[in-house]
N, C-alpha and C. Protein backbone atom coordinates (compact mmCIF):
# COMPACT_ATOMS: atom_id res chain seq x y z
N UNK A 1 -15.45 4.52 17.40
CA UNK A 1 -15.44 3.40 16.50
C UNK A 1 -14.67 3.72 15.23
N UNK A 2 -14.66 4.85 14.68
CA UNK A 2 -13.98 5.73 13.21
C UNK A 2 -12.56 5.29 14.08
N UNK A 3 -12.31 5.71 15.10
CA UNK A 3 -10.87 6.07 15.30
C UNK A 3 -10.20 4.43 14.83
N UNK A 4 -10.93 3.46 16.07
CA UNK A 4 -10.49 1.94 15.80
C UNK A 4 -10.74 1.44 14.58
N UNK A 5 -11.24 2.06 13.35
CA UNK A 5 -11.70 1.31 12.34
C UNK A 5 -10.09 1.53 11.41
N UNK A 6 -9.82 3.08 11.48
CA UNK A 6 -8.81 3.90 10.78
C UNK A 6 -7.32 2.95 11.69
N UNK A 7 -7.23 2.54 12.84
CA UNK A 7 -5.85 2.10 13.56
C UNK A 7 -6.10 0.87 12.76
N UNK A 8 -6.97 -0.16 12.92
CA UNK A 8 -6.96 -1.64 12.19
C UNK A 8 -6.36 -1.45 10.70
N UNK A 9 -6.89 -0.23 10.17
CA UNK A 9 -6.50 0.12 8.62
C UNK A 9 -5.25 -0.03 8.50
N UNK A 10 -4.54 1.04 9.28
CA UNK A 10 -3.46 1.15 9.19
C UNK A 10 -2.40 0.45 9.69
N UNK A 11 -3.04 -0.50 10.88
CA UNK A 11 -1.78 -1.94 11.09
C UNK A 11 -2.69 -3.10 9.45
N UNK A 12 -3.12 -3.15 9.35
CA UNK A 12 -3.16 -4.33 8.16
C UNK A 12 -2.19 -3.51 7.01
N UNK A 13 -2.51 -2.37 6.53
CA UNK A 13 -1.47 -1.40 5.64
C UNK A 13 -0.23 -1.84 5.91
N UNK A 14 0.67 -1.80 7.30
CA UNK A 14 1.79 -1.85 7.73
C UNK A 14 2.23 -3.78 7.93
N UNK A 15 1.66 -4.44 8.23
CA UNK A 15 1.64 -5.97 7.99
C UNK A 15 1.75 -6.11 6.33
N UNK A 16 0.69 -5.26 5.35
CA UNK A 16 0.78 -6.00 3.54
C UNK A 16 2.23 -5.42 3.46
N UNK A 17 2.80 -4.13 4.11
CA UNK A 17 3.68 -3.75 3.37
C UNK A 17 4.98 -4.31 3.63
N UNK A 18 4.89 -4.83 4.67
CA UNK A 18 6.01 -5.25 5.34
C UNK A 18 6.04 -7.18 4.75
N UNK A 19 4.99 -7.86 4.33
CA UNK A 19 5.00 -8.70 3.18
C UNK A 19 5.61 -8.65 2.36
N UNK A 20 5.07 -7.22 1.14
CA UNK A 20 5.68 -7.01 0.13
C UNK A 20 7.09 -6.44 0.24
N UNK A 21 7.37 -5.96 1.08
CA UNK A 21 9.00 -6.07 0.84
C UNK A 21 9.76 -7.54 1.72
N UNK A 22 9.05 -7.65 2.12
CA UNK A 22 10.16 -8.96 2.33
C UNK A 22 10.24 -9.58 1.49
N UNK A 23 8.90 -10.01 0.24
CA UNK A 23 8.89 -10.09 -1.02
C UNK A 23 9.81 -10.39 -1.74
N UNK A 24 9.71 -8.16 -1.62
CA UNK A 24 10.32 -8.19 -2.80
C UNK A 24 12.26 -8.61 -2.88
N UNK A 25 12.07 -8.33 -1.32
CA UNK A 25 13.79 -8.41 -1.13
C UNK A 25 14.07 -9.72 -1.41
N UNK A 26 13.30 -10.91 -0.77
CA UNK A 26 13.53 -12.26 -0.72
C UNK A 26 13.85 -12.60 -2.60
N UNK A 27 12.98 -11.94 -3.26
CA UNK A 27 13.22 -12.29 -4.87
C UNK A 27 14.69 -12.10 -5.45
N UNK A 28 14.97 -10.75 -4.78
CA UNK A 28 16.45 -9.85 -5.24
C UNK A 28 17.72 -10.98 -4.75
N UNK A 29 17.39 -11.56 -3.46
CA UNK A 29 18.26 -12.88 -3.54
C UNK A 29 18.52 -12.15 -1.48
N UNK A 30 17.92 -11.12 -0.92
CA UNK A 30 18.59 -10.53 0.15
C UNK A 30 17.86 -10.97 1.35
N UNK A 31 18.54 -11.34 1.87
CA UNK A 31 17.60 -11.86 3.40
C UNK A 31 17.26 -10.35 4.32
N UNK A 32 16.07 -10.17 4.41
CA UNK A 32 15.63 -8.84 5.32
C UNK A 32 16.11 -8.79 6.47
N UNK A 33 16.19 -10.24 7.39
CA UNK A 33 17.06 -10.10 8.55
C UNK A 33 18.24 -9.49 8.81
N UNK A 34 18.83 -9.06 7.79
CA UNK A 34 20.87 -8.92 7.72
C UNK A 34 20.95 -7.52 7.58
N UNK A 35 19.11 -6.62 7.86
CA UNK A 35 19.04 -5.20 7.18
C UNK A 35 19.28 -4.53 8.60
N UNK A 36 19.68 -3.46 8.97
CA UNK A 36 19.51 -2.71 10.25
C UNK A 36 17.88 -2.23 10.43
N UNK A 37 17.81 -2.34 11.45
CA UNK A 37 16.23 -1.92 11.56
C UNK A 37 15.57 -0.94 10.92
N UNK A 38 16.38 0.33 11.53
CA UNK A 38 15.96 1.64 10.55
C UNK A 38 15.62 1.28 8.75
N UNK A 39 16.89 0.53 8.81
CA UNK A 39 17.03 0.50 7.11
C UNK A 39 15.53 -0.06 6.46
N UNK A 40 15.14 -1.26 7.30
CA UNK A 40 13.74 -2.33 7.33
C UNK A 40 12.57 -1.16 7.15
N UNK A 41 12.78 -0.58 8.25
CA UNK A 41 11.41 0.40 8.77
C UNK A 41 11.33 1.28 7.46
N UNK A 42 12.51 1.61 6.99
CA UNK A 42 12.48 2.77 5.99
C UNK A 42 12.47 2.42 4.95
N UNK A 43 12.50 1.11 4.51
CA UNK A 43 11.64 0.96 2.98
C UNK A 43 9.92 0.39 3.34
N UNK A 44 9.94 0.27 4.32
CA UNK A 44 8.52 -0.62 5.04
C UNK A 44 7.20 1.01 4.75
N UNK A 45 8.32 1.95 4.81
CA UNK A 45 7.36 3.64 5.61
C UNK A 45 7.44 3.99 3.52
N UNK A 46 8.91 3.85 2.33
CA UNK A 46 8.30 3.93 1.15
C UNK A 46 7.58 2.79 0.73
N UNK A 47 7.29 1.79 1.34
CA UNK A 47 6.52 0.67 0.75
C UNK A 47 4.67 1.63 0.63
N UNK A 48 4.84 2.09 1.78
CA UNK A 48 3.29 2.31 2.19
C UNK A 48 3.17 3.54 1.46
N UNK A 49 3.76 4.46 1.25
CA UNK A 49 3.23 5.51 0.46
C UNK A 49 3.51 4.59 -1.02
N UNK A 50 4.17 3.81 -1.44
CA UNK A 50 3.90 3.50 -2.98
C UNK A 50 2.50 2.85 -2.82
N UNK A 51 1.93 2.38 -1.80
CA UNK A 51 0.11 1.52 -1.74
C UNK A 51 -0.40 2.61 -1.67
N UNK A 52 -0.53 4.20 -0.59
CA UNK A 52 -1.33 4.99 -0.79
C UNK A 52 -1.63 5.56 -2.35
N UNK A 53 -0.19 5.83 -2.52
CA UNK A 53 -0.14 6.04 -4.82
C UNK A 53 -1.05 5.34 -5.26
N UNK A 54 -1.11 3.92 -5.31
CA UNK A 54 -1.72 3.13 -6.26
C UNK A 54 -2.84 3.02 -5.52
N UNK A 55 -3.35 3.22 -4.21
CA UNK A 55 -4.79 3.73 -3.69
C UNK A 55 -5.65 5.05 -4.22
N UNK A 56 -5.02 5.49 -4.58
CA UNK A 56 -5.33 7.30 -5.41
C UNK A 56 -5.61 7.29 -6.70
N UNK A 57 -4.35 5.97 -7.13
CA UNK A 57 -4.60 6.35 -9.01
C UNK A 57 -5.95 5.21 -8.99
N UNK A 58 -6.21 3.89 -8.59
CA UNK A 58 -7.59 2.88 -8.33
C UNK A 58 -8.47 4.02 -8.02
N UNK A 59 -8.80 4.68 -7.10
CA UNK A 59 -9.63 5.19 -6.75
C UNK A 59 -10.21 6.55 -7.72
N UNK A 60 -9.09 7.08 -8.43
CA UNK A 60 -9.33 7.93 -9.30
C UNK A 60 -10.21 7.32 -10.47
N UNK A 61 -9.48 5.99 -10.64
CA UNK A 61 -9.93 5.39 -12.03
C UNK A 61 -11.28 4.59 -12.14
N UNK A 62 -11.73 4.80 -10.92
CA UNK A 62 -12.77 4.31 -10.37
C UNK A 62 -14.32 5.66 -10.48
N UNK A 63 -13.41 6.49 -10.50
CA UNK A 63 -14.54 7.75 -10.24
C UNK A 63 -14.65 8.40 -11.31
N UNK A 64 -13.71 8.07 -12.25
CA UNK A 64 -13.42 8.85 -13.70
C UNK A 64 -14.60 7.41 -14.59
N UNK A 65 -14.38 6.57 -14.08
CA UNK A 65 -15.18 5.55 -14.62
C UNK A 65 -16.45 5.25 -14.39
N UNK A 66 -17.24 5.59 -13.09
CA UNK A 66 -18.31 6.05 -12.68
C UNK A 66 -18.78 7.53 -13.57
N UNK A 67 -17.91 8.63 -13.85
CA UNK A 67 -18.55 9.54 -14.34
C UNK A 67 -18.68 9.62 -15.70
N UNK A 68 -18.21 8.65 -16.32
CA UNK A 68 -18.23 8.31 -17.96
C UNK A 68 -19.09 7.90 -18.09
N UNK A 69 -20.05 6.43 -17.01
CA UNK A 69 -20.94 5.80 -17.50
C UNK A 69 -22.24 6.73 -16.96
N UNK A 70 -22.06 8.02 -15.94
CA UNK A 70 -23.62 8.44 -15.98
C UNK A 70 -23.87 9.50 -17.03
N UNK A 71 -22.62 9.69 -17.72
CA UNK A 71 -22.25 10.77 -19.19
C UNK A 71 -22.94 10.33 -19.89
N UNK A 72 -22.78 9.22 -20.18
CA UNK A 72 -22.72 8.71 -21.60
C UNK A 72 -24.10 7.41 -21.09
N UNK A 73 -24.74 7.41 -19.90
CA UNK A 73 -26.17 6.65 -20.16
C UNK A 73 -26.14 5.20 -20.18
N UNK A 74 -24.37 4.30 -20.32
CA UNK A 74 -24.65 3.13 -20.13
C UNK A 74 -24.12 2.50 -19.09
């Protein structure tokens, strides 16, 4: 069940990221279709490590913020 919970994770991960760059390309004025595949896949593969980043620094700021409030009692 861990294993299928972690594959669903990681196709919804690969579907937001592949959103956000079509996104972001569609904003820049560039149609994603006109990209070679590789090229697609390979900002799709830095899309997802820039979400794991900002999964690390949330999650940090989350635990740094949990340990302030049992510090400090409120």
């Amino acid at each position: 069940m861990l294993n299928e919970t972690k594959k669903n994770f990681e196709q919804e991960i690969q579907k937001y990221a592949k959103k956000n760059i079509i996104n972001k390309l569609e904003k820049t004025g560039v149609d994603y279709r006109l990209l070679d595949e590789t090229e697609f896949e390979s900002l799709v593969l830095d899309e997802i490590e820039i979400l794991k980043a900002d999964s690390k620094k949330v999650g940090t700021g989350i635990g740094i913020g949990i340990l302030f409030s049992l510090l400090t009692g409120i």
